[in-house]
Protein backbone atom coordinates (compact mmCIF):
# COMPACT_ATOMS: atom_id res chain seq x y z
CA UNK A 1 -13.06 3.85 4.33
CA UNK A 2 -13.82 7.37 2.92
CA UNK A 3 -14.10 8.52 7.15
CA UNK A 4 -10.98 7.26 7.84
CA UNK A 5 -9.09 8.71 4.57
CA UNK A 6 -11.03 11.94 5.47
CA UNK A 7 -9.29 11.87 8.88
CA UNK A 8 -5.80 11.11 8.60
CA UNK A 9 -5.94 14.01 5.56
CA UNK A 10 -5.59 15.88 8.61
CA UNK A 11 -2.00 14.65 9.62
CA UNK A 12 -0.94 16.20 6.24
CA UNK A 13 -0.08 19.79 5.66
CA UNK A 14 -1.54 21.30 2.13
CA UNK A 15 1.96 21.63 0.99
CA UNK A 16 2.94 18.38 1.81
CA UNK A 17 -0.27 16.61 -0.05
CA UNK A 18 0.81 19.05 -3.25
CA UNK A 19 4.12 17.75 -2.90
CA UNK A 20 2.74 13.76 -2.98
CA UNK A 21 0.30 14.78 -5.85
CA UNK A 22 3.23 15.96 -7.98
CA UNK A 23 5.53 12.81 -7.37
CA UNK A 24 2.45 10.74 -8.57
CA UNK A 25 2.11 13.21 -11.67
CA UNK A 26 5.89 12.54 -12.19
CA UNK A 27 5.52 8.76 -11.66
CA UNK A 28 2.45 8.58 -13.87
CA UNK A 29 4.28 10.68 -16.66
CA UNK A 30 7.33 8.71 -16.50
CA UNK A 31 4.84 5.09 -17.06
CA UNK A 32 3.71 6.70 -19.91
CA UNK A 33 6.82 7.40 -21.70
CA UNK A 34 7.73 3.87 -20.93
CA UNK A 35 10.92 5.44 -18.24
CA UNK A 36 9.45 3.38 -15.16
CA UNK A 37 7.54 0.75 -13.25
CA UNK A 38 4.09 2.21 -11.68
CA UNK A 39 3.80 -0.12 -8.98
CA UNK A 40 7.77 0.01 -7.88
CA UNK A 41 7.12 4.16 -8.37
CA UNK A 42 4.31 4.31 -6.47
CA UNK A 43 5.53 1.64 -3.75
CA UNK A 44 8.94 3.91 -3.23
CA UNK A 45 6.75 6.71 -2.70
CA UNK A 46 4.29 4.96 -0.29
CA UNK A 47 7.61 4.57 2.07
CA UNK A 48 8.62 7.66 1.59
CA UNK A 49 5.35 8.79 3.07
């Protein structure tokens, strides 16, 4: 599982992964402060990818 992760990393630019990191951060932040739903954050974000 870690082989295949490791290879499709390469269908991402460095940009682009820095962008997903920060929508997670923003997700993750917004769970905490009780604003949203982690799995319907991180689901709308998995399609968006």
């Amino acid at each position: 599982m870690i082989k295949k992760s490791k290879e499709d990393l390469k269908n991402f630019s460095e940009d682009k992964l820095r962008e997903i990191s920060l929508e997670l951060a923003d997700i993750f932040s917004g769970v905490r402060k009780g604003e949203s739903n982690f799995e319907e954050g991180l689901e709308k974000l998995l399609l968006r990818v």
